[in-house]
Protein backbone atom coordinates (compact mmCIF):
# COMPACT_ATOMS: atom_id res chain seq x y z
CA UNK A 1 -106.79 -17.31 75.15
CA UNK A 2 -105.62 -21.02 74.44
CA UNK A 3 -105.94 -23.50 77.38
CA UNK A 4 -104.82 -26.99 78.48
CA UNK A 5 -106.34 -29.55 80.41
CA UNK A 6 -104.62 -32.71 81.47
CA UNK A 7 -106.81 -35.43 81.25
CA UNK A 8 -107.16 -39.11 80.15
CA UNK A 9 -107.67 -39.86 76.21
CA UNK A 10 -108.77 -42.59 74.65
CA UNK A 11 -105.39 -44.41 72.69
CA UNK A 12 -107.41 -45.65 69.96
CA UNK A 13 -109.07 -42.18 69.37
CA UNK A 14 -105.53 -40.61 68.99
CA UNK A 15 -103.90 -40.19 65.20
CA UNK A 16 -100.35 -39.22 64.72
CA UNK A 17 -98.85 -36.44 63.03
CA UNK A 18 -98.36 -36.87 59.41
CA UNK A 19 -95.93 -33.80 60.01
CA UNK A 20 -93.53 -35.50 62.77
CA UNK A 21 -90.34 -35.37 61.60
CA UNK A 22 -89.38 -38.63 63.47
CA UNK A 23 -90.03 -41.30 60.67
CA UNK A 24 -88.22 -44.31 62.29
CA UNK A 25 -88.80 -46.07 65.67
CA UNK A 26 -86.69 -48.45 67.55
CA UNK A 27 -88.58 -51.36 68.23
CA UNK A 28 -86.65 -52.55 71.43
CA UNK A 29 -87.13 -49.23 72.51
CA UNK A 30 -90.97 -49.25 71.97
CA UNK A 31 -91.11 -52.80 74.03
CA UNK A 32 -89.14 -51.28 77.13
CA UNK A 33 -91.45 -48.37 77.15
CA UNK A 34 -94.32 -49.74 76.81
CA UNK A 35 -93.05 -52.12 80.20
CA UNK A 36 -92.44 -49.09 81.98
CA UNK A 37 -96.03 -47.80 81.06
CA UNK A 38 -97.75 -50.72 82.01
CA UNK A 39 -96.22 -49.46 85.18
CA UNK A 40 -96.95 -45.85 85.28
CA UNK A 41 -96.47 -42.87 82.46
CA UNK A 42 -94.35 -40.21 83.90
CA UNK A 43 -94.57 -37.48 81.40
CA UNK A 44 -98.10 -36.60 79.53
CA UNK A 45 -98.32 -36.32 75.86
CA UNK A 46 -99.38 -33.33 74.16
CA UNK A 47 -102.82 -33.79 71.73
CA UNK A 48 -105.14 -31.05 69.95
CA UNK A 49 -108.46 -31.01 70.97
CA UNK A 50 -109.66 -33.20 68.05
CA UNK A 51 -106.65 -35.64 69.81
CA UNK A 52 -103.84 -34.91 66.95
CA UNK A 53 -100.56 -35.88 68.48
CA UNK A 54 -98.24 -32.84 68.87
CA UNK A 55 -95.77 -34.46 71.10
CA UNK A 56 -95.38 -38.22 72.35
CA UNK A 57 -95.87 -40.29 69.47
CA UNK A 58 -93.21 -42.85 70.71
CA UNK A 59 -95.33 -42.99 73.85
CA UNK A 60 -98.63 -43.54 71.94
CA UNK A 61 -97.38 -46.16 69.83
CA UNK A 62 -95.88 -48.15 73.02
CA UNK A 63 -98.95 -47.66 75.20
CA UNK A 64 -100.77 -49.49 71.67
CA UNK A 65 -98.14 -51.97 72.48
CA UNK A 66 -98.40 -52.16 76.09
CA UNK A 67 -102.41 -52.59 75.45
CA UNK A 68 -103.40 -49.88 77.30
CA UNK A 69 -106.59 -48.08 76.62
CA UNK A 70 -105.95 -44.16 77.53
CA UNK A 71 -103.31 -42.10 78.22
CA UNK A 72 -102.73 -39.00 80.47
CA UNK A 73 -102.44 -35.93 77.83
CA UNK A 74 -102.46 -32.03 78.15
CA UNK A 75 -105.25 -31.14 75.32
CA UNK A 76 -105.51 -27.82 74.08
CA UNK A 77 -108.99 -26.70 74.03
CA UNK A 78 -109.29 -26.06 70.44
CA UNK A 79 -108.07 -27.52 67.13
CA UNK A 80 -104.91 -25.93 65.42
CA UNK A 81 -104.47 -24.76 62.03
CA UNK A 82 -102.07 -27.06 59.92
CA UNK A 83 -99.46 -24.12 60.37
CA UNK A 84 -99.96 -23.77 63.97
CA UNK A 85 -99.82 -27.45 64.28
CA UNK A 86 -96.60 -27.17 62.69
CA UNK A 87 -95.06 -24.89 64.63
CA UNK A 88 -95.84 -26.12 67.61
CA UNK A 89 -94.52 -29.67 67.00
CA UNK A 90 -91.31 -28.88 65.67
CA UNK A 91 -90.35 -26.18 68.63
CA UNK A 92 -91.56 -29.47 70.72
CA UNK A 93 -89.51 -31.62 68.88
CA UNK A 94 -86.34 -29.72 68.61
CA UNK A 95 -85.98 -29.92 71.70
CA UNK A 96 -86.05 -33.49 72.70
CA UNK A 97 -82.38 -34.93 73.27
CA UNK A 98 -82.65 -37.70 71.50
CA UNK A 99 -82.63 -35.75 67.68
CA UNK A 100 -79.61 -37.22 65.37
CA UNK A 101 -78.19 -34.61 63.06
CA UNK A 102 -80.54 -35.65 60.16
CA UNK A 103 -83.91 -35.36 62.20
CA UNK A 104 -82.52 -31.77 63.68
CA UNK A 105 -82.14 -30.44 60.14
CA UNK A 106 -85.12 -31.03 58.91
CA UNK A 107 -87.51 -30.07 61.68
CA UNK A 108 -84.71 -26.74 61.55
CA UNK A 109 -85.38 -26.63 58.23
CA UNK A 110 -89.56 -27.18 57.80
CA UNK A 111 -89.85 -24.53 61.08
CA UNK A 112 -87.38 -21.61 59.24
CA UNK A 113 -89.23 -22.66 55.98
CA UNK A 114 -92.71 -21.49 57.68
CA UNK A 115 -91.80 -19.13 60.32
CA UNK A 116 -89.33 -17.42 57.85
CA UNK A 117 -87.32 -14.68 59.19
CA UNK A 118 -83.22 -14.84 59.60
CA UNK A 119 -81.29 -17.38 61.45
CA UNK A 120 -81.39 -15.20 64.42
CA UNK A 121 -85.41 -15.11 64.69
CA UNK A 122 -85.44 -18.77 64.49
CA UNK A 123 -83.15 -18.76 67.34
CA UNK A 124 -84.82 -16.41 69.40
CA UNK A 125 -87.97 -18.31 68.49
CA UNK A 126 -86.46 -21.56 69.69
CA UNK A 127 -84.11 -19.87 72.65
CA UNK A 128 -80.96 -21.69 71.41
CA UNK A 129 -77.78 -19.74 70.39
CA UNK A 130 -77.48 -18.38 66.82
CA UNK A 131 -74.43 -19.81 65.66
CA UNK A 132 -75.87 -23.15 66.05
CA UNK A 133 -78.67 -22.40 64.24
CA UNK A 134 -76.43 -21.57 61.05
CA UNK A 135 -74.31 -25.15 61.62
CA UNK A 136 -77.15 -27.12 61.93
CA UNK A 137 -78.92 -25.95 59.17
CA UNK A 138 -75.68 -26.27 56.86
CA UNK A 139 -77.51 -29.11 54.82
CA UNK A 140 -79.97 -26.80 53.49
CA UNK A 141 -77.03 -24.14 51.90
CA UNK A 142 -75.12 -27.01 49.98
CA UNK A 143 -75.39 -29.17 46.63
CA UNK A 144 -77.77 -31.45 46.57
CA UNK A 145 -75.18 -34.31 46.26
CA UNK A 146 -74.14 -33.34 49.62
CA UNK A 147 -77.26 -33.49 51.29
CA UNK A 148 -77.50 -36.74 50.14
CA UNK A 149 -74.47 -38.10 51.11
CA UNK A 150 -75.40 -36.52 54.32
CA UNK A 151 -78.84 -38.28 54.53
CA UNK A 152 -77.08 -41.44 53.51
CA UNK A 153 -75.17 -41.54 56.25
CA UNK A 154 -71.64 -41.19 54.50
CA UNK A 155 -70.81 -37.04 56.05
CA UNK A 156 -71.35 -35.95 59.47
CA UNK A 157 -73.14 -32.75 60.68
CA UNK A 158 -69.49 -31.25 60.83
CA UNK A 159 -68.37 -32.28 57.50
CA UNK A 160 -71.63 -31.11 55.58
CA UNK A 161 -70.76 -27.63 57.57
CA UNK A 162 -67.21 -27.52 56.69
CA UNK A 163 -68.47 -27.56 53.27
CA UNK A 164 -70.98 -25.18 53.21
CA UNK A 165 -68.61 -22.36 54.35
CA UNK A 166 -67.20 -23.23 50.24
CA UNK A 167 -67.37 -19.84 47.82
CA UNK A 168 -69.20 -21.50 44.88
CA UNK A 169 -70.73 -24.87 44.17
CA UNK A 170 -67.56 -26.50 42.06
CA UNK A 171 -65.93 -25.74 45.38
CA UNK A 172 -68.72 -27.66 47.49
CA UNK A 173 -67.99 -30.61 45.09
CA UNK A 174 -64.47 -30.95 45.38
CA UNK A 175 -64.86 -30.98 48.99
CA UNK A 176 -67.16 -33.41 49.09
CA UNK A 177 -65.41 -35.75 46.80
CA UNK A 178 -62.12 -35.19 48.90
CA UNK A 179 -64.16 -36.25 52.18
CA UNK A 180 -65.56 -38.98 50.17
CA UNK A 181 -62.20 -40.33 49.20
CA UNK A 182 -60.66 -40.34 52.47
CA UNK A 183 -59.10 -36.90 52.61
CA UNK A 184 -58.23 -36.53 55.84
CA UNK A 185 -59.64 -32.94 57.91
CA UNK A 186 -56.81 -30.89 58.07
CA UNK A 187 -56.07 -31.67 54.03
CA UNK A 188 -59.11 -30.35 53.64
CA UNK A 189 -58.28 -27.40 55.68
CA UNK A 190 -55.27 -26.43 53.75
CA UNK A 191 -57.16 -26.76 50.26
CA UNK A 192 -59.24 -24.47 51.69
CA UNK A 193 -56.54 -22.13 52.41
CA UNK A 194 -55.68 -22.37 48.72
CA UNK A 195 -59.29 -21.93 47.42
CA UNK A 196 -59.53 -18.91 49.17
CA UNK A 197 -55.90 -17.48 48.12
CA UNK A 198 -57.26 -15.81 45.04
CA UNK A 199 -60.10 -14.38 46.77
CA UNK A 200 -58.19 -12.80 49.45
CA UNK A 201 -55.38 -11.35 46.84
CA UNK A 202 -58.08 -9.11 46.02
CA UNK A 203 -57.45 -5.74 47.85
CA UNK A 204 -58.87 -2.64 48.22
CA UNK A 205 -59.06 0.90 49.90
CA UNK A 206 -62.54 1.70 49.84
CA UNK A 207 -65.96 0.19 50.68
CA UNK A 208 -69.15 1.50 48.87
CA UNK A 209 -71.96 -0.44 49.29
CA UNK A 210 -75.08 1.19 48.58
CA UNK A 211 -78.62 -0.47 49.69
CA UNK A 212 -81.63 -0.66 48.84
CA UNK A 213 -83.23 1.40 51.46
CA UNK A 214 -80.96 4.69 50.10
CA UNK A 215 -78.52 4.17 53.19
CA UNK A 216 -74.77 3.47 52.29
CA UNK A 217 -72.28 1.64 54.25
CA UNK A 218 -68.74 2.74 54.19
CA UNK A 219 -65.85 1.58 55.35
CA UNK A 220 -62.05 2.72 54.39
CA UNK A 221 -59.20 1.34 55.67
CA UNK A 222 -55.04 0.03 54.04
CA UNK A 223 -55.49 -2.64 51.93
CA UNK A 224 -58.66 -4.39 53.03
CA UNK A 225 -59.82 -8.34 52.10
CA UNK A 226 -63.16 -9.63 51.55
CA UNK A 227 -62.14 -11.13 55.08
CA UNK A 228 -61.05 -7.88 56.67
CA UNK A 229 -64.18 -6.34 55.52
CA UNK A 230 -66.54 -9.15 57.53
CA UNK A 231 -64.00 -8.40 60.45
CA UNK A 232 -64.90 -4.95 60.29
CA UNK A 233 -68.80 -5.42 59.92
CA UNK A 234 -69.13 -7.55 62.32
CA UNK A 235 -67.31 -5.99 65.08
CA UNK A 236 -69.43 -2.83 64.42
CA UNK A 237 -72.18 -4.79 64.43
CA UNK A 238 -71.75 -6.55 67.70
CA UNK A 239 -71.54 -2.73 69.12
CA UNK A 240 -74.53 -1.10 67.55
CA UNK A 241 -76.27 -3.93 69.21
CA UNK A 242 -74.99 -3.66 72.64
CA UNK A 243 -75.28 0.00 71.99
CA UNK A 244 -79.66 -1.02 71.43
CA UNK A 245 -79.25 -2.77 75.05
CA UNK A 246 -77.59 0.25 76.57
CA UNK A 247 -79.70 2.72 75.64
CA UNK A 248 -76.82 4.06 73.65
CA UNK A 249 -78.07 6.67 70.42
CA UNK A 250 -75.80 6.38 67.20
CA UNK A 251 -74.21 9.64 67.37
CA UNK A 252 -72.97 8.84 70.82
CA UNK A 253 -71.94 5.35 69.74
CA UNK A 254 -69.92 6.74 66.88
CA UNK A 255 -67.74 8.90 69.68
CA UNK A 256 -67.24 6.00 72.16
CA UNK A 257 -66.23 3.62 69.26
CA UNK A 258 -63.45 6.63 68.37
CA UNK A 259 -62.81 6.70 71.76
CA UNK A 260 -61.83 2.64 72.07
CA UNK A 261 -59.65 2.80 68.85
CA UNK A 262 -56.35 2.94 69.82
CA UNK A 263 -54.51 3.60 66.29
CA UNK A 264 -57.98 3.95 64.16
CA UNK A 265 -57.44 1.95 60.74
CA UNK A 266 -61.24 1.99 59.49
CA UNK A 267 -64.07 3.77 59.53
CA UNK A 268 -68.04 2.97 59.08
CA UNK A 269 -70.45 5.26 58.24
C-alpha cells in the first residue's frame, strides 16, 4: 500500500512537472507568496519520492524566490508511473479554485483522454456533478476554429458551449462567426430555433433502434421528435437508475412506471 510522509525537501532537489497544466505564473503573485513564506508555509506541497512536483509548483517557484532552502512536502514513498503521475496531478489540479476556463479544459480534457470512460466516470472519478463535466469539456466537441477563438481569448466557456450543442459543423461555424460579429445571445438563440426547425418537422410513430449487444429499444408514441424521443429516454433512464439504488428489479420497475402514467403516451421496451 502507498504511503506519505511529511517531511522537509530540499528546493533545489525538486523538478516540476512537465505535465502541469498551469503554463503561466503571475509574477506579483509569486513575490507576495514568497513574503508570506519567508514567514511560514501553511499548506505542504505534494512530491514523488524521486521529489517530482505533483502539486505546489507556484509554491516551489516562490520559495526559489523567497531563497529558501527546503520546503515542508507530503512524499509518497515510491516513484509513479508517467500515467499515475498524471492522474494524480490533474484530479489535484482540478480542484484548485483558481483554474480559468482554459486551464479547466485541458486538465478535463488530458484526465478523460487517459482515464477514458464516459462523462459520468470522469465525474464520479473527480466527485463533481455530471452536467458540468459535459459544459466544461465543450471545447473538445467543436471545430477547431472555435477552440481557438476560445484559447485566444475572443469566446467564453458559455459561448464555446452554446455552440457545441450545434447539429453539424457548418452549424458550429455560423455560430461562431455570429458571436464573432457581435450577435447578440438571444439572436443566437432564435437562429437556433430555426436551425433546428427542419430537424424537429421530422415525425414519427415508432422507435426501432437495434444495438449492438442484440437488445432493442422501443419506444411508440403520436407523432414523436428527435426531441421527444431524448425526453422519453432520459426520463426512463433517470428511473432505471433510481430503480439500481432501490433495489428495484426491471419487471417490477416496468409496473410502477405504468402505475405513475397518468394518460400513458409511450412505451419502452
Amino acid at each position: 500500500m502507498e504511503k506519505r510522509t511529511l517531511q522537509a525537501v530540499s528546493v533545489a532537489g525538486c523538478r516540476p512537472d512537465p505535465g502541469n497544466p498551469r503554463k503561466q505564473f503571475d509574477e506579483a503573485d509569486l513575490e507576495n507568496l514568497a513574503d508570506s513564506l519567508k514567514g511560514r508555509q501553511i499548506e505542504p506541497i505534494q512530491v514523488t519520492k524521486d521529489l517530482i512536483i505533483i502539486d505546489g509548483e507556484r509554491r516551489w517557484r516562490a520559495a526559489q524566490l523567497a531563497g529558501l532552502e527546503t520546503l515542508l512536502a507530503v512524499v509518497t514513498d515510491r516513484a509513479l508511473t508517467s500515467e499515475e503521475l498524471t492522474v494524480v496531478r490533474l484530479t489535484t489540479f482540478l480542484h484548485k479554485k483558481d483554474l480559468n476556463a482554459i486551464e479547466k479544459w485541458q486538465a478535463f480534457d488530458e484526465l478523460h483522454r487517459l482515464h477514458g470512460g464516459t462523462y459520468k466516470q470522469l465525474s464520479e472519478l473527480l466527485h463533481v456533478d455530471a452536467s458540468g463535466v459535459t459544459r466544461i469539456l465543450a471545447p473538445s466537441r467543436v471545430i477547431a476554429p472555435v477552440r481557438e477563438a476560445f484559447i485566444a481569448g475572443q469566446l467564453t466557456a458559455s459561448d464555446v458551449y452554446e455552440i457545441s450543442q450545434a447539429e453539424t459543423e457548418a452549424q458550429q461555424l455560423d455560430r461562431l462567426n455570429a458571436l464573432l460579429t457581435g450577435t447578440k445571445r438571444a439572436d443566437l438563440a432564435r437562429h437556433r430555433g430555426r436551425q433546428k426547425s427542419t430537424t424537429s418537422a421530422v415525425k414519427a410513430t415508432r422507435f426501432l433502434c437495434p444495438l449492438p449487444a442484440g437488445p432493442k429499444v422501443v419506444v411508440t408514441g403520436p407523432a414523436m421528435t428527435l426531441d421527444n424521443l431524448i425526453d422519453i429516454l432520459a426520463t426512463t433512464l433517470e428511473a432505471a437508475r433510481k430503480a439500481i439504488k432501490e433495489g428495484i428489479d426491471i419487471k417490477t420497475l416496468q409496473s410502477v412506471m405504468k402505475d405513475k402514467a397518468k394518460s400513458p403516451r409511450s412505451s419502452v421496451g
